[in-house]
N, C-alpha and C. Protein backbone atom coordinates (compact mmCIF):
# COMPACT_ATOMS: atom_id res chain seq x y z
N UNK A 1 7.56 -21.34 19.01
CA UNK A 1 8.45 -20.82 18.00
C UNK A 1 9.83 -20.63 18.61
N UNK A 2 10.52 -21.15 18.01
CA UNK A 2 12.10 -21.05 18.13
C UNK A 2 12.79 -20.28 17.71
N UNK A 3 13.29 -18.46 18.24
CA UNK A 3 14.00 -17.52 17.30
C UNK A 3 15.32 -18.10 17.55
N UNK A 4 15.96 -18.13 16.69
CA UNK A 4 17.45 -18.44 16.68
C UNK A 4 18.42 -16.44 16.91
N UNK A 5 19.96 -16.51 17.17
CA UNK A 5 20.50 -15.42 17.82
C UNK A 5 20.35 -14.68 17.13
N UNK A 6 20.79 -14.70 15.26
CA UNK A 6 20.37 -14.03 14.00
C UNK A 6 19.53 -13.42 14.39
N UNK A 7 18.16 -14.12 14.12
CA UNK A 7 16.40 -13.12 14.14
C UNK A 7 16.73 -12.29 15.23
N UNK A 8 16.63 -12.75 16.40
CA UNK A 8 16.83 -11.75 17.85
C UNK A 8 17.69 -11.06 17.51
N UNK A 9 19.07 -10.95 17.42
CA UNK A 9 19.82 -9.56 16.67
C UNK A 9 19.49 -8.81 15.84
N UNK A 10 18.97 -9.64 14.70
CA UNK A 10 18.46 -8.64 13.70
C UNK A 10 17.26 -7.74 14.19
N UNK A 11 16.42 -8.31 14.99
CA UNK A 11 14.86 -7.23 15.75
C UNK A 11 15.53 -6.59 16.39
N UNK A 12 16.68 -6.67 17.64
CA UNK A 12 17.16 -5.62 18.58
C UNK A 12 17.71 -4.66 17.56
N UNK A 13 18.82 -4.90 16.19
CA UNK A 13 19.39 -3.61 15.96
C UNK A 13 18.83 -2.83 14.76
N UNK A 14 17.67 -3.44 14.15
CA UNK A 14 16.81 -3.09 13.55
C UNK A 14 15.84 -2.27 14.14
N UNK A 15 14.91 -2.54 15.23
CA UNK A 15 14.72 -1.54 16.21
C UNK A 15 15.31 -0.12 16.68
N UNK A 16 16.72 -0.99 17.24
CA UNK A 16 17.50 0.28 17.44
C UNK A 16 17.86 1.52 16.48
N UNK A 17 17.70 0.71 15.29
CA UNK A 17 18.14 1.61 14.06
C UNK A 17 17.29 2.89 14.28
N UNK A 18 16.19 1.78 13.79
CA UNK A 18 14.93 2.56 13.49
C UNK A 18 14.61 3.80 14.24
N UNK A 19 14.43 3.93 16.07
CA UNK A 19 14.46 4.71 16.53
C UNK A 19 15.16 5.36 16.71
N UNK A 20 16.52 5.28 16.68
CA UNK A 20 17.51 6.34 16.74
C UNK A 20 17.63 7.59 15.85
N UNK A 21 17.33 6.63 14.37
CA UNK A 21 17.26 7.45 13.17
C UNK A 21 16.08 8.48 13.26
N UNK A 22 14.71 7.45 13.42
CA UNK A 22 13.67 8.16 13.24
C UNK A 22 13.57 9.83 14.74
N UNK A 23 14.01 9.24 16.07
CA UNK A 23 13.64 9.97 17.02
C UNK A 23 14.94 10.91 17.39
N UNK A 24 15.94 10.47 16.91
CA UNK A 24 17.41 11.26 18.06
C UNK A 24 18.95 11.44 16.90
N UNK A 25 18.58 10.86 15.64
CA UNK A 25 19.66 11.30 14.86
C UNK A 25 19.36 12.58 13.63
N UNK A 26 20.09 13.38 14.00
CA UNK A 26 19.91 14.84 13.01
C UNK A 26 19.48 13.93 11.49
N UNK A 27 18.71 14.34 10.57
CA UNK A 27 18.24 14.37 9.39
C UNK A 27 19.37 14.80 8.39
N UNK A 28 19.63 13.70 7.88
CA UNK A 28 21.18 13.84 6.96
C UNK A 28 21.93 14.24 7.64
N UNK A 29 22.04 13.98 8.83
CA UNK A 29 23.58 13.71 9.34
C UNK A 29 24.51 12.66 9.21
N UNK A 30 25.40 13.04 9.60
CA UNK A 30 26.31 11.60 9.26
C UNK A 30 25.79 10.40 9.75
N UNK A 31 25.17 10.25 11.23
CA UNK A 31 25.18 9.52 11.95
C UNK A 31 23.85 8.78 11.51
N UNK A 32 22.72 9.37 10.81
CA UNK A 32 21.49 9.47 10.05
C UNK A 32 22.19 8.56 9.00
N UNK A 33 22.65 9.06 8.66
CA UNK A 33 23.28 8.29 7.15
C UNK A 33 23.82 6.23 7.18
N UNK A 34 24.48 6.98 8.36
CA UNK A 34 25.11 5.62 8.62
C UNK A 34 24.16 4.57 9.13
N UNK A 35 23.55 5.14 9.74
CA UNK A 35 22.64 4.11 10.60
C UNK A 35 21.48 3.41 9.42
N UNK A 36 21.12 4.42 8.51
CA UNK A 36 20.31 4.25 7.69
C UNK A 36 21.26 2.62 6.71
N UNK A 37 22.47 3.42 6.13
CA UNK A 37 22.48 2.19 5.41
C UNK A 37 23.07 1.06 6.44
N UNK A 38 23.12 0.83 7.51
CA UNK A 38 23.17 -0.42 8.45
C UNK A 38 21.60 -1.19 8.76
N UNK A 39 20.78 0.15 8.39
CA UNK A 39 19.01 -0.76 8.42
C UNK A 39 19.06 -1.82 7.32
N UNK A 40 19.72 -0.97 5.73
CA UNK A 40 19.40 -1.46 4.83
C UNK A 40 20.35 -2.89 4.54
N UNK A 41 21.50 -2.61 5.23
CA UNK A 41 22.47 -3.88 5.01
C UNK A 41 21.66 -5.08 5.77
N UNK A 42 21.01 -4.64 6.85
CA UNK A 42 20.19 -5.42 7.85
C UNK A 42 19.02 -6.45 7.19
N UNK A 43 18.54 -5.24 6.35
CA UNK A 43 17.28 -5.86 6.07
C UNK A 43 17.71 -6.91 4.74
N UNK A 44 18.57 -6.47 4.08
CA UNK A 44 19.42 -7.88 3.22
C UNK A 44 19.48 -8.88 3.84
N UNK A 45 20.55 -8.82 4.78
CA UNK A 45 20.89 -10.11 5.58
C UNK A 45 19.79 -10.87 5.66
N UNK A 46 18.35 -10.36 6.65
CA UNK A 46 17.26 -10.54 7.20
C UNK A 46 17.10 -11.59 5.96
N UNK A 47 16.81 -11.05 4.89
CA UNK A 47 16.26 -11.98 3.22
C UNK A 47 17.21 -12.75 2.87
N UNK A 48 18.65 -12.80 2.94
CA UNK A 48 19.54 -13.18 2.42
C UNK A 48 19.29 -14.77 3.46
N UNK A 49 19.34 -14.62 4.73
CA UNK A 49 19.66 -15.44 5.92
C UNK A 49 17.58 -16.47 5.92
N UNK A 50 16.82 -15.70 5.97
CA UNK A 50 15.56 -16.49 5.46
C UNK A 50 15.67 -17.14 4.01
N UNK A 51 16.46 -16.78 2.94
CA UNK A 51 16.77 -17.76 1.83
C UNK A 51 17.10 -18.80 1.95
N UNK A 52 18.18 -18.46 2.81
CA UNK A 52 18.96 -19.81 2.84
C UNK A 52 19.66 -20.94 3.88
N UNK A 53 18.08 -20.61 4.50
CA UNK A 53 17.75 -21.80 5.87
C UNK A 53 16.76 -22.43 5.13
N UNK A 54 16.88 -23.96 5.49
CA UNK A 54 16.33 -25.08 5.91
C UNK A 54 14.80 -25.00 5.47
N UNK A 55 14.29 -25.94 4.91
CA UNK A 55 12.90 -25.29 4.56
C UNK A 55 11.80 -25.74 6.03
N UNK A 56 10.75 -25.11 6.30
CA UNK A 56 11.07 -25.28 7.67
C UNK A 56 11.04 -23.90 8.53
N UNK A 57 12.25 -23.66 8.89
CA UNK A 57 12.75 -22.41 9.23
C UNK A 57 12.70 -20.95 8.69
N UNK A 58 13.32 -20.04 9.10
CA UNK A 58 13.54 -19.05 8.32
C UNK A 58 12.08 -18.81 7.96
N UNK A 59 12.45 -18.04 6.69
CA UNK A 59 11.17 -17.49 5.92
C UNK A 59 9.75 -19.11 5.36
N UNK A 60 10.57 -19.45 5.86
CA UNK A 60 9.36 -20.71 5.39
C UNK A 60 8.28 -20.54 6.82
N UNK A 61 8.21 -20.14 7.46
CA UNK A 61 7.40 -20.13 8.85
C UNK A 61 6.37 -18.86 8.13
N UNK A 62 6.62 -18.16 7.69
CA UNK A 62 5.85 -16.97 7.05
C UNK A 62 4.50 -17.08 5.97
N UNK A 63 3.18 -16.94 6.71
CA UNK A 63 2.49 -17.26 6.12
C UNK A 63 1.57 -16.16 5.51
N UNK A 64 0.63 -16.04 4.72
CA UNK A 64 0.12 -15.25 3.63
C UNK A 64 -1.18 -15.33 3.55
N UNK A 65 -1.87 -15.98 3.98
CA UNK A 65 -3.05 -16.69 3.29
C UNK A 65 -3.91 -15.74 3.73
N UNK A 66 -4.92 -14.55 2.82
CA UNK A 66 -5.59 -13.73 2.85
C UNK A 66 -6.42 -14.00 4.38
N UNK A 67 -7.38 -15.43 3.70
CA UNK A 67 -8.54 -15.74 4.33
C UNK A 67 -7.89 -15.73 5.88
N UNK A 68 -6.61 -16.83 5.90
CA UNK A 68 -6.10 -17.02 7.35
C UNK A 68 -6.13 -15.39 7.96
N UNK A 69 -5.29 -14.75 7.47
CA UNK A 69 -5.52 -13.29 7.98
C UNK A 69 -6.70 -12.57 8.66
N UNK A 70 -7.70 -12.54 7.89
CA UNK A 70 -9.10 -12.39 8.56
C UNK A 70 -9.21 -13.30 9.45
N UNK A 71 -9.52 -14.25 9.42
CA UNK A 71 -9.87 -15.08 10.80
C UNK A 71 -8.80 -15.27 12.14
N UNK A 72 -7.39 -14.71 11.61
CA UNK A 72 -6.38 -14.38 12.71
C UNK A 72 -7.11 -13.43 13.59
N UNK A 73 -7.64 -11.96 12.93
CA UNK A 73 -7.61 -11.26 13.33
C UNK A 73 -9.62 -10.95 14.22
N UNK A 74 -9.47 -11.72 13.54
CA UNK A 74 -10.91 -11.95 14.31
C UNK A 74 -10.97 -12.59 15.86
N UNK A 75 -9.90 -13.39 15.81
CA UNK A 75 -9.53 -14.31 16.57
C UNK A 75 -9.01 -13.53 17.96
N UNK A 76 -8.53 -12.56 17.37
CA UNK A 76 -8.30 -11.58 18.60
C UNK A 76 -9.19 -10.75 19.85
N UNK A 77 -10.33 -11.11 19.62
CA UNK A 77 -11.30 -10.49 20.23
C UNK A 77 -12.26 -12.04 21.00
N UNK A 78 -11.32 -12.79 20.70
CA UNK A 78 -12.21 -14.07 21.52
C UNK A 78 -11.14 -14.77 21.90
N UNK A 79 -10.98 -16.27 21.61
CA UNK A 79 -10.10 -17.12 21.85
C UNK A 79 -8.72 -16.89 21.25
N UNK A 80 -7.58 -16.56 21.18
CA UNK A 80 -6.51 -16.47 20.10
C UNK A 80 -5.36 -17.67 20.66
N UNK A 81 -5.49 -18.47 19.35
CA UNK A 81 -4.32 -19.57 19.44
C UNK A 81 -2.51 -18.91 18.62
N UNK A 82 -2.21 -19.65 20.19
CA UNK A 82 -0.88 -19.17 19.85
C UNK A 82 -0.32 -19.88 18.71
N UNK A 83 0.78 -19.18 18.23
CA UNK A 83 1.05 -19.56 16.54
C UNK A 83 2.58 -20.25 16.82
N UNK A 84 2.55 -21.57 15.90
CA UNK A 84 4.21 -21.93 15.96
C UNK A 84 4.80 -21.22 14.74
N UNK A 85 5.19 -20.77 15.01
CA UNK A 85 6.35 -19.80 14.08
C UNK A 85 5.38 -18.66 13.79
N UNK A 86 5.91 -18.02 12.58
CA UNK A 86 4.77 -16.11 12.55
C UNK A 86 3.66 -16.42 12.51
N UNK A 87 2.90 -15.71 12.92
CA UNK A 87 0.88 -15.57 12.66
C UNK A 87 1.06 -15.30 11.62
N UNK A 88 0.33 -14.97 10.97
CA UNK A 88 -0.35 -14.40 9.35
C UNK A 88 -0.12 -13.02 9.29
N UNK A 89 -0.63 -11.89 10.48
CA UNK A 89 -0.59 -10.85 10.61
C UNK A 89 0.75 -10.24 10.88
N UNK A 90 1.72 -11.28 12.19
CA UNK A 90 2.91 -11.28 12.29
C UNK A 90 3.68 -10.60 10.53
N UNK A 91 3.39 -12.20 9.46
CA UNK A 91 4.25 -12.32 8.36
C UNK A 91 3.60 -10.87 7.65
N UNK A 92 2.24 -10.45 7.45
CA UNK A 92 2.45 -9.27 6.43
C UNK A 92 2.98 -7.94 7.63
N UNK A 93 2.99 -8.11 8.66
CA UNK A 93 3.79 -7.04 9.49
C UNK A 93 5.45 -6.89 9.04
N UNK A 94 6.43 -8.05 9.10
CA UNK A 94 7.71 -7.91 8.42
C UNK A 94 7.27 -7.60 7.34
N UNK A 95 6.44 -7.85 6.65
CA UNK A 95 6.64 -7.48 4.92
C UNK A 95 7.14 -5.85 4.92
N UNK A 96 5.84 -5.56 5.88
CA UNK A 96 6.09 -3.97 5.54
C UNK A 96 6.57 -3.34 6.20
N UNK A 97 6.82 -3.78 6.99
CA UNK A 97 8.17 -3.15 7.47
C UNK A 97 9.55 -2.92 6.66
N UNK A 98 9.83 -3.84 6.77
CA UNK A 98 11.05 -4.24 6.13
C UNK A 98 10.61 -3.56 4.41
N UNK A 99 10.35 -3.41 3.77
CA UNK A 99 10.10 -2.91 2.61
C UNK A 99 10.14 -1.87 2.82
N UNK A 100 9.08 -1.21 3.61
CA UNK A 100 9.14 0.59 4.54
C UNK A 100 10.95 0.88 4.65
N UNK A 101 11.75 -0.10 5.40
CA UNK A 101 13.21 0.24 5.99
C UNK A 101 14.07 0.13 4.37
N UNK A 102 13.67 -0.29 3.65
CA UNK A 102 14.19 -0.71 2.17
C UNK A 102 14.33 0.43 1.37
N UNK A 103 12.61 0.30 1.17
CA UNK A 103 12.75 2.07 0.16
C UNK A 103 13.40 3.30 1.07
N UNK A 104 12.99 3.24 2.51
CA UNK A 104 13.97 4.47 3.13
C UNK A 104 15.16 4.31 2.35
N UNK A 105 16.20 3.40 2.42
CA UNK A 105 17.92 3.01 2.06
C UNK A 105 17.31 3.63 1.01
N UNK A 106 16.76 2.99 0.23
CA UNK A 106 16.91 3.97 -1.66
C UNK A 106 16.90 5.06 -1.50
N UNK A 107 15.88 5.76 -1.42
CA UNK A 107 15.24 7.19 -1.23
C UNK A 107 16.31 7.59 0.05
N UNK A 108 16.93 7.56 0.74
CA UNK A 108 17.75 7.89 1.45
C UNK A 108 19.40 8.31 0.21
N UNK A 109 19.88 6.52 -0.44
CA UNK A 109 20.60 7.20 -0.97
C UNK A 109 20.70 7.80 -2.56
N UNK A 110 19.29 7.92 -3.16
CA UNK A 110 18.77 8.87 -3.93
C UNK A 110 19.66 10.08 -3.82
N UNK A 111 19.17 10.52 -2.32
CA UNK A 111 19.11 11.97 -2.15
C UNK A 111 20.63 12.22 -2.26
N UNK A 112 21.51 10.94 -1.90
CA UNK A 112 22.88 11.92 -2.27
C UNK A 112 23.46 11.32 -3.98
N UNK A 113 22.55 11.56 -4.69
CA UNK A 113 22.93 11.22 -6.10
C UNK A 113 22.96 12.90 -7.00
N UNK A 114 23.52 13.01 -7.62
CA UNK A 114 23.76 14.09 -8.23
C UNK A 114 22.45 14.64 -9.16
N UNK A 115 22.01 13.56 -9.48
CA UNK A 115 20.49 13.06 -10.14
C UNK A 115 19.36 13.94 -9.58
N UNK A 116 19.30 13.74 -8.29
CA UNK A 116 18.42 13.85 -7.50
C UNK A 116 18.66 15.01 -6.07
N UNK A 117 19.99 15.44 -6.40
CA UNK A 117 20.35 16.35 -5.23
C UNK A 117 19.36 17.61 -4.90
N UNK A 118 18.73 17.75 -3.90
CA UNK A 118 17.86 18.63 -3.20
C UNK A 118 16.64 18.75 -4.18
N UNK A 119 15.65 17.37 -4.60
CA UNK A 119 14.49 16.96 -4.92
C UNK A 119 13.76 17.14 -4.27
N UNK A 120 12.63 18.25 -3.99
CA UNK A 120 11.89 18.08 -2.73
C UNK A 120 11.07 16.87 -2.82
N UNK A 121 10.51 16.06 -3.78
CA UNK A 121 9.64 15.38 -3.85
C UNK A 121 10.31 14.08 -2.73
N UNK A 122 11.88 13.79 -3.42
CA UNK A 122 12.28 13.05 -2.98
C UNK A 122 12.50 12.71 -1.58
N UNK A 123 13.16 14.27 -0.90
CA UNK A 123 13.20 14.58 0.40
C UNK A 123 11.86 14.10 1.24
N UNK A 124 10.83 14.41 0.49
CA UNK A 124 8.88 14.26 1.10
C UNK A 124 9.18 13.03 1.86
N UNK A 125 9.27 11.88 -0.04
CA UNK A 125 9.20 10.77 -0.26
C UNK A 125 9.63 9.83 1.05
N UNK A 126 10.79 10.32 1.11
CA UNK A 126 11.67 9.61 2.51
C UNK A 126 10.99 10.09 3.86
N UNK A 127 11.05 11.32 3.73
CA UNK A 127 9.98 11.59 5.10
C UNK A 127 8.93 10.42 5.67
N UNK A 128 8.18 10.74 3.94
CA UNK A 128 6.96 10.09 4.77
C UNK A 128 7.15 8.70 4.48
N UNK A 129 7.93 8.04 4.14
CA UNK A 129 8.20 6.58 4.42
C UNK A 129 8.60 6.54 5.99
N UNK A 130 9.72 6.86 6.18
CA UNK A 130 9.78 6.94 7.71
C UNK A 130 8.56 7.36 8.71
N UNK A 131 8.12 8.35 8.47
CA UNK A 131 6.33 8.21 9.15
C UNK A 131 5.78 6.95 9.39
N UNK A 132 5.42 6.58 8.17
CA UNK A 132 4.87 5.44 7.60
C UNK A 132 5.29 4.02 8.57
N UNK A 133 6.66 4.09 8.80
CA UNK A 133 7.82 2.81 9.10
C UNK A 133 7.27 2.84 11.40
N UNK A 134 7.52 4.32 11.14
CA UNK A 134 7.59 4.35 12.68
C UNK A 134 5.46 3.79 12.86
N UNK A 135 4.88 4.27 12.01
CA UNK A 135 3.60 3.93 12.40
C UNK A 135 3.16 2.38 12.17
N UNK A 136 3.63 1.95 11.70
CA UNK A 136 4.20 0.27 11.71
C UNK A 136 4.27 -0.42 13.02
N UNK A 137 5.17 0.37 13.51
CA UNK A 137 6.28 -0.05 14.36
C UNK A 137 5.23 -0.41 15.60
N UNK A 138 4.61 1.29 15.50
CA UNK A 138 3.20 1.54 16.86
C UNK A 138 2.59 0.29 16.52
N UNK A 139 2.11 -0.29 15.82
CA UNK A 139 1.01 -0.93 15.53
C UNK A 139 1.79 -2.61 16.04
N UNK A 140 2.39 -2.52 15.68
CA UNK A 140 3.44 -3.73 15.69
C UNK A 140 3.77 -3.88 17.73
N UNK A 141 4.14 -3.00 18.36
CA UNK A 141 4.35 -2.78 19.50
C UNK A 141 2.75 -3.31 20.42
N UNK A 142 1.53 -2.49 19.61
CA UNK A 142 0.14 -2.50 20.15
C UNK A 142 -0.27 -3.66 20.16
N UNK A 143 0.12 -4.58 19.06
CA UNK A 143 -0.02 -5.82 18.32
C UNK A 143 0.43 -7.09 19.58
N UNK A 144 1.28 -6.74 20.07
CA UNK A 144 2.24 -7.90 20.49
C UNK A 144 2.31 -7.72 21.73
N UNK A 145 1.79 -6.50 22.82
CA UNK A 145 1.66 -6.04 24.24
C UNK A 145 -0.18 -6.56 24.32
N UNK A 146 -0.89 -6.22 23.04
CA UNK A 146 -2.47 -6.69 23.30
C UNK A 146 -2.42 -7.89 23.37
N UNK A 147 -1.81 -8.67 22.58
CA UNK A 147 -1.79 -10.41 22.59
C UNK A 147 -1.09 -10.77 23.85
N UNK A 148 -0.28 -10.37 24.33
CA UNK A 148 0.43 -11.01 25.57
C UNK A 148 -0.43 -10.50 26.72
N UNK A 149 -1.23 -9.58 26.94
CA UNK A 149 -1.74 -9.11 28.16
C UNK A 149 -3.41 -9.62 28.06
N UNK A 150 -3.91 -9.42 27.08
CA UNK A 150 -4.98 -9.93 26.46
C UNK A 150 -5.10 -11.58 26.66
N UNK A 151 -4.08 -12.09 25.94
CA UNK A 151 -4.36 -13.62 25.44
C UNK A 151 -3.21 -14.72 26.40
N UNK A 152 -2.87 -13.75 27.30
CA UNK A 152 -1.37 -14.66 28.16
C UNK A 152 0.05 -15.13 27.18
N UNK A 153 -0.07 -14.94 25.49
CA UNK A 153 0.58 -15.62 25.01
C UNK A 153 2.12 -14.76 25.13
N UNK A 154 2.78 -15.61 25.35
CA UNK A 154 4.37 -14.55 26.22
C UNK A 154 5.35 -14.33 24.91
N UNK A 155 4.70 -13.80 23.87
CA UNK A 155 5.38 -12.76 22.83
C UNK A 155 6.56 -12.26 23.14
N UNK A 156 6.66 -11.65 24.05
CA UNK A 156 8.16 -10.62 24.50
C UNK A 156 9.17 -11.74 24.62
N UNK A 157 8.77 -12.73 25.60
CA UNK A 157 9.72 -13.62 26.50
C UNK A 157 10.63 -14.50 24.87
N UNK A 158 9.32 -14.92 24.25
CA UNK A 158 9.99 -15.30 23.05
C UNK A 158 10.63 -14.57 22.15
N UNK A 159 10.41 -13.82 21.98
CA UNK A 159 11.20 -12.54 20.84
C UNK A 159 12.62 -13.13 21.63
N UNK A 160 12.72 -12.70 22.96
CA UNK A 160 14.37 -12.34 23.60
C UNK A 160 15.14 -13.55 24.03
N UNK A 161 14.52 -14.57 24.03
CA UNK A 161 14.46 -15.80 24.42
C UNK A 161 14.65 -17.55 23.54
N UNK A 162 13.68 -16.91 22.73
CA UNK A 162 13.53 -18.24 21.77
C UNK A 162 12.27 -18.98 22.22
């Protein structure tokens, strides 16, 4: 699999977002705020930039297929073939992620709508999406350190690399 500089930028500051916000930026702070809608401008691009590459590329590498899924993941506990472009598990991993970093932006800027100003439900809402996003993330991290140490397949090198 070939990441082009895009994808690799977009995972480093999407990452970065993520933890900064989630672990080291005050909760509705400015800096919270900002970073938040730079996830969400991010995660546009991310869709905007898989639209409109090459079919092929981009989001066309992203696969779905229930059944494939199960037998990906089965696959992990014996032989696991490395994947040209996303695994199966890979593609519903961005899904939800990126959807997780999405509704945060809403429900983030919900909360400064006049509509919705000091909603606790809403406040929850965002909470526990971010929960939700960072427990992703674990899984996603567990995901991609088990396959490379497990299966030799050099995950990291490619993420940063291509």
């Amino acid at each position: 699999m070939r990441r082009g500089l895009f994808e690799r930028s977009f995972h480093l500051f999407f990452a970065l977002g993520v933890v900064g916000n989630y672990w080291l930026f005050e909760a509705g702070g400015d800096l919270h705020e900002w970073v938040g809608w730079g996830i969400g401008v991010l995660v546009i691009l991310r869709l905007a930039w898989g639209l409109l590459q090459a079919p092929g590329a981009g989001s066309g590498r992203f696969r779905f297929q229930p059944s494939a899924l199960f037998a990906e993941l089965r696959e992990l506990g014996g032989h696991y073939q490395s994947q040209d472009g996303y695994s199966v598990a890979g593609s519903w991993m961005i899904v939800v992620m990126m959807t997780l970093a999405a509704a945060l932006a809403l429900t983030g800027w919900m909360q400064d709508l006049d509509a919705f100003w000091g909603e606790e439900w809403l406040q929850d809402t965002h909470e526990w999406l971010g929960h939700g996003l960072m427990a992703a993330a674990g899984v996603h991290i567990f995901a991609v350190l088990f396959i490379q140490i497990r299966h030799g397949v050099p995950l990291v090198r490619r993420m940063w690399f291509g």
